[in-house]
C-alpha atoms as a PDB file:
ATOM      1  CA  UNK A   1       0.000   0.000   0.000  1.00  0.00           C
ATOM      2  CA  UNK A   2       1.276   3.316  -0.762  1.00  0.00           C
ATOM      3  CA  UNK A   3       2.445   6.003   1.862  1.00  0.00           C
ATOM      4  CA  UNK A   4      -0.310   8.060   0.262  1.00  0.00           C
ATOM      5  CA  UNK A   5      -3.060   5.556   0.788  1.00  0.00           C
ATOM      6  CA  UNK A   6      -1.763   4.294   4.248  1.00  0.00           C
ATOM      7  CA  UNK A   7      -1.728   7.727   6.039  1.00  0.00           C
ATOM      8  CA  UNK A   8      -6.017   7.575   6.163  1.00  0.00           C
ATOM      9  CA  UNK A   9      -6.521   3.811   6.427  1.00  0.00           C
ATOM     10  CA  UNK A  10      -4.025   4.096   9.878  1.00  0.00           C
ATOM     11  CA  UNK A  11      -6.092   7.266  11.146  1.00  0.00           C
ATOM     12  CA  UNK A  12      -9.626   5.319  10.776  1.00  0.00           C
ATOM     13  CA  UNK A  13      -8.301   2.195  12.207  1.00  0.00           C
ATOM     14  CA  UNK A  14      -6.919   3.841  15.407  1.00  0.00           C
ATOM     15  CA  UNK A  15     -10.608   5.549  15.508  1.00  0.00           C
ATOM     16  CA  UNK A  16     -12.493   2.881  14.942  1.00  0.00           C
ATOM     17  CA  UNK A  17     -10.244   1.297  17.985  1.00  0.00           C
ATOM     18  CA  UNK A  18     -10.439   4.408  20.285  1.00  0.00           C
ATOM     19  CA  UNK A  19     -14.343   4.975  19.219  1.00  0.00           C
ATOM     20  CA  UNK A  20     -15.271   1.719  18.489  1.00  0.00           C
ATOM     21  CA  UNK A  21     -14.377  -0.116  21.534  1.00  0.00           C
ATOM     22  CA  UNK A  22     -16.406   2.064  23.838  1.00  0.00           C
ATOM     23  CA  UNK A  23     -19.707   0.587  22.731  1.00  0.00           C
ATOM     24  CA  UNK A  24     -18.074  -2.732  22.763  1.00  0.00           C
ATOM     25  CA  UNK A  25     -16.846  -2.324  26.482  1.00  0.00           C
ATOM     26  CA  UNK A  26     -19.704  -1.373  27.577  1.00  0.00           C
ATOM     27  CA  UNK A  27     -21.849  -4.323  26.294  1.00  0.00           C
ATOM     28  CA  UNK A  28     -19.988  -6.357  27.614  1.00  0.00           C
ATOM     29  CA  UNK A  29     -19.783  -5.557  30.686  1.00  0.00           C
ATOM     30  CA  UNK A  30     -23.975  -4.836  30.348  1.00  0.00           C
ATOM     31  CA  UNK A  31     -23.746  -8.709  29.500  1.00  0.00           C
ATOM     32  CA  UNK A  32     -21.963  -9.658  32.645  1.00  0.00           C
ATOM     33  CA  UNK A  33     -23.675  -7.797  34.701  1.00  0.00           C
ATOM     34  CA  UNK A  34     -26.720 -10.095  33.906  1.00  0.00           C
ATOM     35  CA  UNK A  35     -24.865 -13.351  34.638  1.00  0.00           C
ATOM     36  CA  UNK A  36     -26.126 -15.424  37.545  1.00  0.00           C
ATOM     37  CA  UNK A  37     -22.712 -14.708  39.346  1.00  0.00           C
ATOM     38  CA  UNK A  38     -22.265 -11.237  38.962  1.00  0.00           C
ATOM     39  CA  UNK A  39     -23.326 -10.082  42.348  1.00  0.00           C
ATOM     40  CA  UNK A  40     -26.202  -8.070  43.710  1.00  0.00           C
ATOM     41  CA  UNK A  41     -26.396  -3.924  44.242  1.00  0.00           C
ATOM     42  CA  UNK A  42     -24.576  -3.171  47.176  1.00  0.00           C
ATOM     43  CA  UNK A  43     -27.163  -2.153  50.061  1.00  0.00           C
ATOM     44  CA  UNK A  44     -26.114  -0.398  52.935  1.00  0.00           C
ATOM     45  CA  UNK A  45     -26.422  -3.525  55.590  1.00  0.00           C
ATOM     46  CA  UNK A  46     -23.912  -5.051  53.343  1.00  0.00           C
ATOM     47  CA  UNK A  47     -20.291  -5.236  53.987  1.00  0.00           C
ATOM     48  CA  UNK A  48     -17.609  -2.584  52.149  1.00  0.00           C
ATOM     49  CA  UNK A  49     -15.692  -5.945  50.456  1.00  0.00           C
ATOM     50  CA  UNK A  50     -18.599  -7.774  48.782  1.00  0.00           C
ATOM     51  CA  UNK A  51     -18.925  -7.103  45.601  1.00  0.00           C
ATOM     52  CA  UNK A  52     -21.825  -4.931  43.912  1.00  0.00           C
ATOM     53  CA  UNK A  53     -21.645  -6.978  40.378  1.00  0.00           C
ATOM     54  CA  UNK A  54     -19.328  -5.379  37.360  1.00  0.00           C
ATOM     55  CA  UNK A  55     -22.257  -2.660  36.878  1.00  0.00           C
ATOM     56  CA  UNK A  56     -22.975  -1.747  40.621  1.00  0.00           C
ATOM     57  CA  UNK A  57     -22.816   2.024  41.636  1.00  0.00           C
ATOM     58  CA  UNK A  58     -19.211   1.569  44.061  1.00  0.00           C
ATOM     59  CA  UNK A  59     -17.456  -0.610  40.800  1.00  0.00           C
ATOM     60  CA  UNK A  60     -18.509   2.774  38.877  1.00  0.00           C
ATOM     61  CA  UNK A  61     -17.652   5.359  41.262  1.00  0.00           C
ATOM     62  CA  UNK A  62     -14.283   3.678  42.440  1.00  0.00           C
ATOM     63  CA  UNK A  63     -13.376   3.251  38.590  1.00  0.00           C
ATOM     64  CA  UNK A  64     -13.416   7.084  37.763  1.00  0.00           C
ATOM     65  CA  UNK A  65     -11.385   7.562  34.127  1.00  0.00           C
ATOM     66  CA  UNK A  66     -12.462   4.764  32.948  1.00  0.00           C
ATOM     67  CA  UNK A  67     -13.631   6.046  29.324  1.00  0.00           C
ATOM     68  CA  UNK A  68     -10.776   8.179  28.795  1.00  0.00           C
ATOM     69  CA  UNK A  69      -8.108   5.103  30.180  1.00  0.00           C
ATOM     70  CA  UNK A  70      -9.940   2.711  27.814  1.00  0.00           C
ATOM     71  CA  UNK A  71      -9.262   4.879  25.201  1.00  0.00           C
ATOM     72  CA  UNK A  72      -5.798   5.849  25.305  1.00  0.00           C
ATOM     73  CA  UNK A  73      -5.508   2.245  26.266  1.00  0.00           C
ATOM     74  CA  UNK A  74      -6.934   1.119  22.589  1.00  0.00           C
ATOM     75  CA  UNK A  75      -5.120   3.783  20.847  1.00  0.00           C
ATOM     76  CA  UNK A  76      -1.535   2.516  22.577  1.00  0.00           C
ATOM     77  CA  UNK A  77      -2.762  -1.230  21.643  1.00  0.00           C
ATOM     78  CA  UNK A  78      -3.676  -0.344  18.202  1.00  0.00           C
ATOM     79  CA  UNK A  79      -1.108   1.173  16.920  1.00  0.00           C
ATOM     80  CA  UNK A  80       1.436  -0.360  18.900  1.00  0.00           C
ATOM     81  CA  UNK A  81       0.176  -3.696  16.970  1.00  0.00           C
ATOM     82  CA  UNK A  82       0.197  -1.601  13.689  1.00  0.00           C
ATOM     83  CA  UNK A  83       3.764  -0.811  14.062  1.00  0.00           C
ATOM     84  CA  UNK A  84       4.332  -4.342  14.520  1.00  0.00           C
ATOM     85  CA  UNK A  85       5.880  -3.823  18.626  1.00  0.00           C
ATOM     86  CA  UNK A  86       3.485  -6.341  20.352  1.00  0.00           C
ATOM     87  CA  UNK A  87       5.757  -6.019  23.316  1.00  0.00           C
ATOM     88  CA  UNK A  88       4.107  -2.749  24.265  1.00  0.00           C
ATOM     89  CA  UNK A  89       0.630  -4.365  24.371  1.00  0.00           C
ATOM     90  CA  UNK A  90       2.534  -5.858  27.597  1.00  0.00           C
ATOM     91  CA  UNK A  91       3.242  -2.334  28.736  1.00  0.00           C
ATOM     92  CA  UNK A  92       0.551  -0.988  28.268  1.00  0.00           C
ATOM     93  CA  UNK A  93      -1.760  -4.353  30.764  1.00  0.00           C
ATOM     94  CA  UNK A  94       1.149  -3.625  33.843  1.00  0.00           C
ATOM     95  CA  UNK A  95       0.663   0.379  33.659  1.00  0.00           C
ATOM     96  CA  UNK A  96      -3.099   0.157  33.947  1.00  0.00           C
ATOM     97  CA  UNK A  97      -2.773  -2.858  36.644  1.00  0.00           C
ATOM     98  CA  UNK A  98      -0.813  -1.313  38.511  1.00  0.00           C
ATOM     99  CA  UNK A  99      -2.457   2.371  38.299  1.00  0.00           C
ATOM    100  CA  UNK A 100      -5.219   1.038  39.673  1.00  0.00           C
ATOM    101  CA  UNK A 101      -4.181  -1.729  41.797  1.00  0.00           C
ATOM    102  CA  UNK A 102      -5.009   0.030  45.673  1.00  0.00           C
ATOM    103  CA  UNK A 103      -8.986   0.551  44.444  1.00  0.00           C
ATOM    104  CA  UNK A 104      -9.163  -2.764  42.673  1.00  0.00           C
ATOM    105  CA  UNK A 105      -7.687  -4.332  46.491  1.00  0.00           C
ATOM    106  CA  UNK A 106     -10.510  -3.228  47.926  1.00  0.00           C
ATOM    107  CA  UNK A 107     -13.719  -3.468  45.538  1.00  0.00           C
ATOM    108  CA  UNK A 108     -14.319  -6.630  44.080  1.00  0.00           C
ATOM    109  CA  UNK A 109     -16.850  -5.169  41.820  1.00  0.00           C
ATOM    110  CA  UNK A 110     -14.685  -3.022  40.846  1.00  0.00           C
ATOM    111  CA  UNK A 111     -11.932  -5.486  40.369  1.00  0.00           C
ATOM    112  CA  UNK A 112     -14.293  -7.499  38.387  1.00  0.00           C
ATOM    113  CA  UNK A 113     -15.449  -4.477  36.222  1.00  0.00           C
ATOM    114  CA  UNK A 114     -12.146  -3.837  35.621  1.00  0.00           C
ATOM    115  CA  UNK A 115     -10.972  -7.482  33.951  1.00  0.00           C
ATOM    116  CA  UNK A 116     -13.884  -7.365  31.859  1.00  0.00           C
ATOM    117  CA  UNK A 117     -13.497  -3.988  30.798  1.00  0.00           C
ATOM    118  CA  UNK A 118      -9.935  -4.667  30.246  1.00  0.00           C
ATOM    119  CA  UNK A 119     -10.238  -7.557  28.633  1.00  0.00           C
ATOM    120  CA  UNK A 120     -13.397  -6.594  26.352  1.00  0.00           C
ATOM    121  CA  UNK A 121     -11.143  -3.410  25.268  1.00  0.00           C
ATOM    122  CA  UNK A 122      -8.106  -5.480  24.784  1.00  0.00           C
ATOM    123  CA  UNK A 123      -9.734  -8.093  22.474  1.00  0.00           C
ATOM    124  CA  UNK A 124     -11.308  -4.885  20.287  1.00  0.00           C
ATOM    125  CA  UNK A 125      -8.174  -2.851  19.692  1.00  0.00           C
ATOM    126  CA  UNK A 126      -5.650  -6.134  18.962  1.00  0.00           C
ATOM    127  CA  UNK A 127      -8.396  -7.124  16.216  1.00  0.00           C
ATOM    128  CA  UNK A 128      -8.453  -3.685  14.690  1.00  0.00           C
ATOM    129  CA  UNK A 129      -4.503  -3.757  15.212  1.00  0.00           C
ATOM    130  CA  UNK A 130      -4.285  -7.165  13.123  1.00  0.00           C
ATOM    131  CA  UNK A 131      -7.011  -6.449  10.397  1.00  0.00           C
ATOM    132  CA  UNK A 132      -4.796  -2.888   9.842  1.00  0.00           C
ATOM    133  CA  UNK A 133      -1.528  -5.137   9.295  1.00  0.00           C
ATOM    134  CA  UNK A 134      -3.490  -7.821   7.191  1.00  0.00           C
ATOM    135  CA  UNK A 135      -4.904  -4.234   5.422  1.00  0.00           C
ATOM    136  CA  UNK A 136      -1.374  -2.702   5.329  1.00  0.00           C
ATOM    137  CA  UNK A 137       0.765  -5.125   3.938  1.00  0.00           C
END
């Protein structure tokens, strides 16, 4: 493909991985929060560490950034996997693990909504970062 051609074909696959993977994400994790095991709302008489499902009010509120982290997150993957460095992709999982490892210790809905999340985004933006080398080459 030619310079010319690859310029726009690399800016719409890194949107339609930043963009893209929101709505993904976020059914998803609407999905699991209808499984059988994905926990109840959190009510007051119930402990801080049980968990209030991957869609529970405390898994939101102790997840704050969560869009915008999701979607740097797909833009790193993306074109990280473009550029053909699929080492970063590991760089990328440890920075956001351990940015938010002290709130995921102590909310397992949060915890939960955050491998799901994670791995819902992760699975988007490495498929858009392979179909753009299949499309690139």
């Amino acid at each position: 493909m030619t310079l010319g051609l690859a310029v726009p074909v690399v800016i719409l696959l890194l949107a339609a991985s930043a963009l893209g993977g929101w709505p993904v994400t976020r059914g998803v994790l609407r999905q699991a929060s209808r499984s059988a095991d994905a926990g109840e709302p959190q009510e007051a008489s119930q402990p801080a560490d049980e968990s209030d499902g991957p869609e529970g009010e405390r898994a939101r509120t102790v997840l704050r950034g969560g869009t915008w982290i999701g979607l740097l997150e797909r833009l790193a993957v993306t074109g990280a996997l473009l550029l053909g460095e699929t080492g970063v992709v590991a760089v990328v999982v440890a920075v956001k693990g351990l940015g938010r490892y002290p709130e995921l210790r102590q909310n397992p809905g949060a915890s939960e909504r955050f491998v799901i999340g994670t791995l819902a985004s992760l699975v988007w933006a490495a498929a858009i970062g392979y179909l753009g080398r299949w499309l690139l080459v």
